[in-house]
Protein backbone atom coordinates (compact mmCIF):
# COMPACT_ATOMS: atom_id res chain seq x y z
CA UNK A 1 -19.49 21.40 -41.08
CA UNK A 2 -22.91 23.09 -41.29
CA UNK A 3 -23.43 26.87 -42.06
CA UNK A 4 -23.07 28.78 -38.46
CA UNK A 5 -26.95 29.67 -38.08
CA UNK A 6 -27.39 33.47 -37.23
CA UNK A 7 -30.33 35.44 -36.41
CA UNK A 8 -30.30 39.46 -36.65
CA UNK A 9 -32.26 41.74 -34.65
CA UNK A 10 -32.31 45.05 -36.01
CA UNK A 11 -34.65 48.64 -35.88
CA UNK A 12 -33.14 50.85 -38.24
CA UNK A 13 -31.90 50.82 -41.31
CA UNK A 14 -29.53 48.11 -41.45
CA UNK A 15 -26.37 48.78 -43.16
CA UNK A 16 -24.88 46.94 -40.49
CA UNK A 17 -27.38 44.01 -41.51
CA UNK A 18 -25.85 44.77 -45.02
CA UNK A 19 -22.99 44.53 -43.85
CA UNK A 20 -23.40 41.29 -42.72
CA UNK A 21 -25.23 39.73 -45.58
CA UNK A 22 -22.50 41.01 -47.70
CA UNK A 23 -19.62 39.29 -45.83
CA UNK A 24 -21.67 35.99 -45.67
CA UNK A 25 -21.39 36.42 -49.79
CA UNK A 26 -18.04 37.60 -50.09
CA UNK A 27 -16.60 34.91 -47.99
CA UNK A 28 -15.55 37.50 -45.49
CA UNK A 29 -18.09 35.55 -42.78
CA UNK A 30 -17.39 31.99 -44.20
CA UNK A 31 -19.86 29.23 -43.74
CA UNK A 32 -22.07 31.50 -42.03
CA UNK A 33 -26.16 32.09 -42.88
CA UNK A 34 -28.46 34.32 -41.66
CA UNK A 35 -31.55 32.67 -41.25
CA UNK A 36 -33.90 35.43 -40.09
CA UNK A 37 -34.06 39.19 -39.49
CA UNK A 38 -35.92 40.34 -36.56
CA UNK A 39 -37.00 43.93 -36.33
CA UNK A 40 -38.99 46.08 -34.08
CA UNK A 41 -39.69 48.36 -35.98
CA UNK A 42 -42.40 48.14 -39.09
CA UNK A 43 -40.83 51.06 -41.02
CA UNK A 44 -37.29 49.85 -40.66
CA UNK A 45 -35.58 49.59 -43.84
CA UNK A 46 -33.43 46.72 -42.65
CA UNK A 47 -36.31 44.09 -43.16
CA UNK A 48 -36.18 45.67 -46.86
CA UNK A 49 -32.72 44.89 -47.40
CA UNK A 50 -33.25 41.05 -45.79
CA UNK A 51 -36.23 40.49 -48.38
CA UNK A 52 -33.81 41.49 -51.17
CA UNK A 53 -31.06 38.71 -50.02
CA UNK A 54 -34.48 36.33 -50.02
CA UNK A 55 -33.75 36.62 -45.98
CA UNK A 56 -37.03 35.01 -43.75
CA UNK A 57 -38.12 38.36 -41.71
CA UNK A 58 -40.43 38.89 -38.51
CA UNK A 59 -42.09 42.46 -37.02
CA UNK A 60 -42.29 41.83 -33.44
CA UNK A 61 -43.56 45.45 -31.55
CA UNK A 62 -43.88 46.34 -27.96
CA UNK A 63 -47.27 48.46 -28.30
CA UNK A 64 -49.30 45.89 -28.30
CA UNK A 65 -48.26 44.15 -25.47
CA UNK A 66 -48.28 48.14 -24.04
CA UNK A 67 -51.57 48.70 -24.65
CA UNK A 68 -53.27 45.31 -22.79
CA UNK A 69 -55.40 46.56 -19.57
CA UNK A 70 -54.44 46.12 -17.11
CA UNK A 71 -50.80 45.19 -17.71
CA UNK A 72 -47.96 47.32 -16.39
CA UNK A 73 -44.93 48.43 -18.16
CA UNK A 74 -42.75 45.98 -16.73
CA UNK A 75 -45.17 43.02 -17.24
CA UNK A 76 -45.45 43.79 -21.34
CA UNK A 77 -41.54 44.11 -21.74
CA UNK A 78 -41.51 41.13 -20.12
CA UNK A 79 -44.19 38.97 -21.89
CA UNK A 80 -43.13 40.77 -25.18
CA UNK A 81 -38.96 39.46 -24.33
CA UNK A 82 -40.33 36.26 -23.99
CA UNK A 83 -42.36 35.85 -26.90
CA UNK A 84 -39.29 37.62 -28.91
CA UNK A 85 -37.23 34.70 -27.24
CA UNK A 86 -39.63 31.98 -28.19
CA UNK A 87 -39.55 33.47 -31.91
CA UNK A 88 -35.74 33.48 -32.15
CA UNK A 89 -35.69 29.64 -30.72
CA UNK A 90 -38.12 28.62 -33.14
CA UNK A 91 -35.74 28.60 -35.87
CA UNK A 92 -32.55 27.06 -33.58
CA UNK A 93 -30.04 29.82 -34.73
CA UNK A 94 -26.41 29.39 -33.54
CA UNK A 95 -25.62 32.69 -32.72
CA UNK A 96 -27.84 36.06 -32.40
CA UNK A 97 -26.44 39.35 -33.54
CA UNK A 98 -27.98 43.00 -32.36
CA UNK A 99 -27.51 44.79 -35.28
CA UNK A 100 -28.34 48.75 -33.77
CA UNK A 101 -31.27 47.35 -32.20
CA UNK A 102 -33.01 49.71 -29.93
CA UNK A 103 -34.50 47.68 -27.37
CA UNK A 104 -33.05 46.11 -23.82
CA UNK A 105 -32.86 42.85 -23.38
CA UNK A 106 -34.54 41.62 -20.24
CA UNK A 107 -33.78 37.92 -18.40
CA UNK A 108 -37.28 37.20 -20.19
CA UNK A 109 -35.66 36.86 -22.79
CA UNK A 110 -31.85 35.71 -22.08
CA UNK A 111 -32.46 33.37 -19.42
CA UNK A 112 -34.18 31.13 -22.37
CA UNK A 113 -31.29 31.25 -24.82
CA UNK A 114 -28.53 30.70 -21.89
CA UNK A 115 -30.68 27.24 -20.75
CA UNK A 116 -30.92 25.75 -24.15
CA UNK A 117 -28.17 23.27 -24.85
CA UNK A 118 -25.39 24.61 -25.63
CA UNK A 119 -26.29 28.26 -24.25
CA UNK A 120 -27.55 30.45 -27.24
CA UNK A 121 -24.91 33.50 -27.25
CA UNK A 122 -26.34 37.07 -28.16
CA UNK A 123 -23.90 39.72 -29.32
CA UNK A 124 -24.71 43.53 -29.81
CA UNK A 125 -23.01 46.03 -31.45
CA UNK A 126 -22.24 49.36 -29.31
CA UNK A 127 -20.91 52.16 -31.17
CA UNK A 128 -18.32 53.34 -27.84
CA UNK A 129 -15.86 51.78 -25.97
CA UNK A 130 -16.50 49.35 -23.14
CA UNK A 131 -17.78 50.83 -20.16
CA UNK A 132 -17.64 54.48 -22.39
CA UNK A 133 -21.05 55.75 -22.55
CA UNK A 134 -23.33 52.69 -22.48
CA UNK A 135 -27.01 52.96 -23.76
CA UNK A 136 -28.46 55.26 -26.11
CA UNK A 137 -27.04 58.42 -27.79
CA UNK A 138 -23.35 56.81 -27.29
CA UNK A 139 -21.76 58.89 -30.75
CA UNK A 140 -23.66 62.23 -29.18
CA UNK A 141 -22.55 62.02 -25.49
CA UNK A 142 -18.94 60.86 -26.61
CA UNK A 143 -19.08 63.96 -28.92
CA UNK A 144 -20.01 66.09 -25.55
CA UNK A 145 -17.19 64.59 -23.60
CA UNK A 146 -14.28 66.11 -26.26
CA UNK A 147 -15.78 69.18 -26.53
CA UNK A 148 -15.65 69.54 -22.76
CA UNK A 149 -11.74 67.74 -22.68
CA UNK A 150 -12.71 64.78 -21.23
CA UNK A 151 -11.85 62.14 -23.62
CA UNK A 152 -9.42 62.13 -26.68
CA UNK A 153 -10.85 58.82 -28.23
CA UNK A 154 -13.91 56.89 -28.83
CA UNK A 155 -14.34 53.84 -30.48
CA UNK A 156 -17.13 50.96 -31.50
CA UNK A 157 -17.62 47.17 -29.81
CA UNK A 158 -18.99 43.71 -30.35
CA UNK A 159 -19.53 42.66 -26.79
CA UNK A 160 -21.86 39.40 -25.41
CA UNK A 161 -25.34 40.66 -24.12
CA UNK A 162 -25.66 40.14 -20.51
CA UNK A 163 -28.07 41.91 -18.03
CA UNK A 164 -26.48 45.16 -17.52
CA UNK A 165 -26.70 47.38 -20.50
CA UNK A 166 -23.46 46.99 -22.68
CA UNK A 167 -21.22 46.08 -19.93
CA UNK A 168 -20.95 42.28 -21.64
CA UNK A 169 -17.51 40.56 -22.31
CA UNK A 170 -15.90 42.71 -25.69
CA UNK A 171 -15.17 40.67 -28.53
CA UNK A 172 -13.60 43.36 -30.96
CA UNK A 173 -13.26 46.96 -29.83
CA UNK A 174 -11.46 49.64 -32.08
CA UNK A 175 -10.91 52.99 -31.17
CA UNK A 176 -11.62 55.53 -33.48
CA UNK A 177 -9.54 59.46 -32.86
CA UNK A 178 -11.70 62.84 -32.85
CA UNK A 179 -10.94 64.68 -35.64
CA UNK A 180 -10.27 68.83 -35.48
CA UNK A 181 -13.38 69.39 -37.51
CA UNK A 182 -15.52 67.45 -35.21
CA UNK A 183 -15.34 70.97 -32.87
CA UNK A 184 -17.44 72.81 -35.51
CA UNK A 185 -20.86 73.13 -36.97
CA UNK A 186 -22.20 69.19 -37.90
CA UNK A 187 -19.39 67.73 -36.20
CA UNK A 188 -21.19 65.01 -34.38
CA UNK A 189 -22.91 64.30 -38.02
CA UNK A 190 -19.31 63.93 -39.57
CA UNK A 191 -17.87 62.18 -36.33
CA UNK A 192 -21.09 59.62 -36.49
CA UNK A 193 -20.40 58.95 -40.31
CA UNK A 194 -16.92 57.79 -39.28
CA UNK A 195 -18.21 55.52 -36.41
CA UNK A 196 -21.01 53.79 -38.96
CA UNK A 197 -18.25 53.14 -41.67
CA UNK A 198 -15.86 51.63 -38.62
CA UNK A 199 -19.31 49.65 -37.23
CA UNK A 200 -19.53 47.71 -40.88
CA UNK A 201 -16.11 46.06 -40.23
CA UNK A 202 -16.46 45.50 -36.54
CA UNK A 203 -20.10 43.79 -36.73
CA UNK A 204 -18.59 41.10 -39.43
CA UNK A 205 -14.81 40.62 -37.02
CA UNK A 206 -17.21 40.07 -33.95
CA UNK A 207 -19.71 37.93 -35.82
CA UNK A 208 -16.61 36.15 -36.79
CA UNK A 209 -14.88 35.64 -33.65
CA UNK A 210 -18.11 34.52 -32.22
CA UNK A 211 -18.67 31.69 -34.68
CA UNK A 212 -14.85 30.86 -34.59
CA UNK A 213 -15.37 30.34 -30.38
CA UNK A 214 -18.48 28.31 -30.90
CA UNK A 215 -16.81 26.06 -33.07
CA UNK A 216 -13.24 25.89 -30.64
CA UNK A 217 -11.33 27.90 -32.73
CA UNK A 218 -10.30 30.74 -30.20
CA UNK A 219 -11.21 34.51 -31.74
CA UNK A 220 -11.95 33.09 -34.80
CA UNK A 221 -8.72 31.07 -35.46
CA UNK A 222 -6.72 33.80 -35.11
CA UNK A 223 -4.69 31.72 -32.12
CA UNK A 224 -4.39 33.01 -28.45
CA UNK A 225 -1.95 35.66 -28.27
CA UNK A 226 -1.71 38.79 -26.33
CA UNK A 227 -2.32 41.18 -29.33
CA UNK A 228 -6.08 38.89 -29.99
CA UNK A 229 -6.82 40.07 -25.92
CA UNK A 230 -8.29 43.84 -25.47
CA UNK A 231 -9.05 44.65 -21.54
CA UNK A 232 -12.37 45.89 -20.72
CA UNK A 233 -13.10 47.79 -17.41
CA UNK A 234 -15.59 47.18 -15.15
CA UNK A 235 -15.55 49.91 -12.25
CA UNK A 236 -16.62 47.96 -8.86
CA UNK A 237 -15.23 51.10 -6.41
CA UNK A 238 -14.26 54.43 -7.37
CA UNK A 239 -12.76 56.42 -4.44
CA UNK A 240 -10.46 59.62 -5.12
CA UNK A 241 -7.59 58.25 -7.10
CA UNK A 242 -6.93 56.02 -9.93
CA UNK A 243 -5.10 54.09 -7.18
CA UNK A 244 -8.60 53.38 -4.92
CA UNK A 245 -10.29 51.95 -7.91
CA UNK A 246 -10.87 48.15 -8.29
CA UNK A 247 -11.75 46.76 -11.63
CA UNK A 248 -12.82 44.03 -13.24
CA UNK A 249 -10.73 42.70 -16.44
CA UNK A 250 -12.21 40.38 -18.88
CA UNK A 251 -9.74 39.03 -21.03
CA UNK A 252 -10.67 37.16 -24.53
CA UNK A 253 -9.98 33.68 -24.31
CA UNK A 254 -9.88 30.69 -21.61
CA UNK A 255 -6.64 31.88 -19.68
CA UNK A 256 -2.81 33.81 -20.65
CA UNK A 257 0.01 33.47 -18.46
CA UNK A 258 -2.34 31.63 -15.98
CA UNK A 259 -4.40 34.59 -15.68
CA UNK A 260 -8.13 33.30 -15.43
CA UNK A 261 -10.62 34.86 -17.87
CA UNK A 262 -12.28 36.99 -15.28
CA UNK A 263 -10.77 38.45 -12.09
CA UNK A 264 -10.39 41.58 -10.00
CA UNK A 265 -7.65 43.07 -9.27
CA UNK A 266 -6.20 46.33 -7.85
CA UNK A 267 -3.91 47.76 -8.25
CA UNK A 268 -4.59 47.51 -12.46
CA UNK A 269 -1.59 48.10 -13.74
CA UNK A 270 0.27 44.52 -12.07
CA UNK A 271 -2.26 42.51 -14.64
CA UNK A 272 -1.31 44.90 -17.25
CA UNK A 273 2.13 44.54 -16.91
CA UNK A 274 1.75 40.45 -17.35
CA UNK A 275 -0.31 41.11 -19.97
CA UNK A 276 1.99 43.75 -21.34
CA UNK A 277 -0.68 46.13 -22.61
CA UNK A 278 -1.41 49.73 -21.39
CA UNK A 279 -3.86 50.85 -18.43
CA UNK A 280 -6.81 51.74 -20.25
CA UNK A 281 -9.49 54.33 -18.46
CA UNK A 282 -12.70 54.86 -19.61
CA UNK A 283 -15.08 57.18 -18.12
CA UNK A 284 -18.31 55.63 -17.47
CA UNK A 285 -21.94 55.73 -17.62
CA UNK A 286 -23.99 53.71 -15.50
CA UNK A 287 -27.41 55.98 -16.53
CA UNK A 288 -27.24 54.08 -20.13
CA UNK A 289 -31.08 53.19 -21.06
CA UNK A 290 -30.89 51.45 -24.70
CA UNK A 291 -28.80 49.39 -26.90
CA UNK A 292 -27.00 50.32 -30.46
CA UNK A 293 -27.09 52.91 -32.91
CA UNK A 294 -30.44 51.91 -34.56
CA UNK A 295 -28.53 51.07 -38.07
C-alpha cells in the first residue's frame, strides 16, 4: 500500500509539525508522508523545520487578496480559501492536517476537498475540549473559567473541520487536570506548556486514526469498542436545567449497540447508559473566531 499522502497547514512555529515529521520517522505514523507544508504566515518557523526534513513548502497570505480595490472582506477570504484549496489539490494529498493554524476555513475552500473523489478529509487540532471554548485564545479562556470555578478540566482534540468553528466530529480528545499552581503568577504560561506537550501526542493519535479510517481500519486498527468511542456535545436547546437540554452525540465509528453515528437525543444520559460512559458537560462558546494554537 502507498504512503498515506498528508498535507500540513500551519502559522506558527510548528512543533506540532515536528511532531509529526518525527512520528512519520520513528514509525509512530507508519506509512505516512507529508508531502507539503502550507503556512500563512512568512515568518513562521514551521516552514523552517519542513525545509530541514527536505519537506516541499508554500506561503499563501491573505493581505494581498485584502488589499485588491474594490474587494470586500468577505470576497478576499473567499477567493484567497479557494486558491488555498486549489494549492492543496494540486498535489492530491490523502488527508490534510491543521497543525495550530490560525485561519477559518470557509466552504471556499471545503466544499472543493468534500467533492473530489473520495471526499478530501481536513482535521485540526484544538487545544480544548469539544464544544469547550472553540476559536482562538482556547488555553487563556479555559484558564479564566477555573479561576472563576467553572470548570475543573480542560483538555486538547483532533476533530474533522466542518463549517462551524471546531464543532467537527472528535477523533482523539484527552483531558488534561488544572494544576494548584496554575492559580498564581504565570499560571496560564505553565498550564499552556502542559497543553503543547499533550498536543504533540494527540496531533500524531488523530493523524493516525484518520489514516487508519481512510484505509477501513476503524480508529486506526485499534477495533470498535466502547473505550475507542469519546462523546462530543453539541448543544441544540439550552433551557433551565440539564434536563431541558437536547444534544447532539457523535460517536467514533459506523454504529455500537445499533446506535447510529449521529443522533439526538434527550434525555442524555439513556445513550450514555448503552454506551456505558459518563454524562459529559462542557460549557460552551459559540463566540469562537479562529482555529488552533498557532504552534
Amino acid at each position: 500500500m502507498p504512503p498515506a499522502r498528508i498535507t500540513v497547514l500551519i502559522s506558527g512555529s510548528g512543533t506540532n509539525l515536528q511532531a509529526l515529521i518525527d512520528a512519520t520517522k520513528d514509525g509512530s505514523l507508519p506509512n505516512c508522508e507529508i508531502i507539503r507544508v502550507i503556512s500563512n504566515r512568512k515568518s513562521a518557523y514551521g516552514l523552517t523545520r519542513a525545509r530541514n526534513a527536505n519537506i516541499p513548502t508554500t506561503y499563501h497570505n491573505l493581505l494581498p487578496y485584502k488589499r485588491k480595490e474594490g474587494v470586500s472582506e468577505s470576497a478576499a477570504r473567499d477567493a484567497y480559501d479557494a486558491d488555498l484549496a486549489t494549492i492543496v489539490l494540486a498535489d492530491h494529498p490523502d488527508l490534510v492536517v491543521c497543525a495550530g493554524w490560525m485561519h477559518i476555513l470557509t466552504p471556499s475552500f471545503l466544499d472543493p476537498l468534500s467533492t473530489t473523489t473520495p471526499p478530501l478529509p481536513v482535521i485540526n487540532l484544538h487545544p480544548a475540549l469539544p464544544a469547550a471554548f472553540n476559536g482562538a485564545n482556547a488555553i487563556e479562556r479555559a484558564h479564566a473559567a477555573w479561576v472563576q470555578g467553572k470548570v475543573d478540566k480542560t483538555g486538547v482534540m483532533v476533530h474533522y473541520v466542518v463549517q462551524e468553528v471546531d464543532m467537527g466530529e472528535p477523533i482523539v480528545v484527552r483531558e488534561i487536570q488544572f494544576q494548584e499552581g496554575d492559580a498564581g503568577e504565570g499560571g496560564v504560561e505553565r498550564l499552556e506548556e502542559r497543553v503543547h506537550h499533550v498536543e504533540w501526542g494527540v496531533i500524531v493519535e488523530g493523524v493516525r486514526r484518520a489514516v487508519g479510517k481512510l484505509r477501513g481500519e476503524g480508529e486506526g486498527g485499534e477495533g470498535m469498542n466502547s473505550s475507542s468511542f469519546v462523546p462530543c456535545l453539541d448543544l441544540l436547546t439550552l433551557n433551565n436545567s440539564l434536563s431541558d437540554i437536547q444534544m447532539s452525540i457523535w460517536v467514533q465509528g459506523s454504529q455500537l449497540n445499533n446506535i447510529p453515528s449521529a443522533s439526538v437525543c434527550s434525555p442524555l444520559d439513556s445513550w450514555c447508559k448503552e454506551l456505558d460512559l459518563m454524562s459529559p458537560v462542557f460549557p460552551l462558546d459559540p463566540q469562537g473566531k479562529s482555529k488552533g494554537s498557532g504552534d
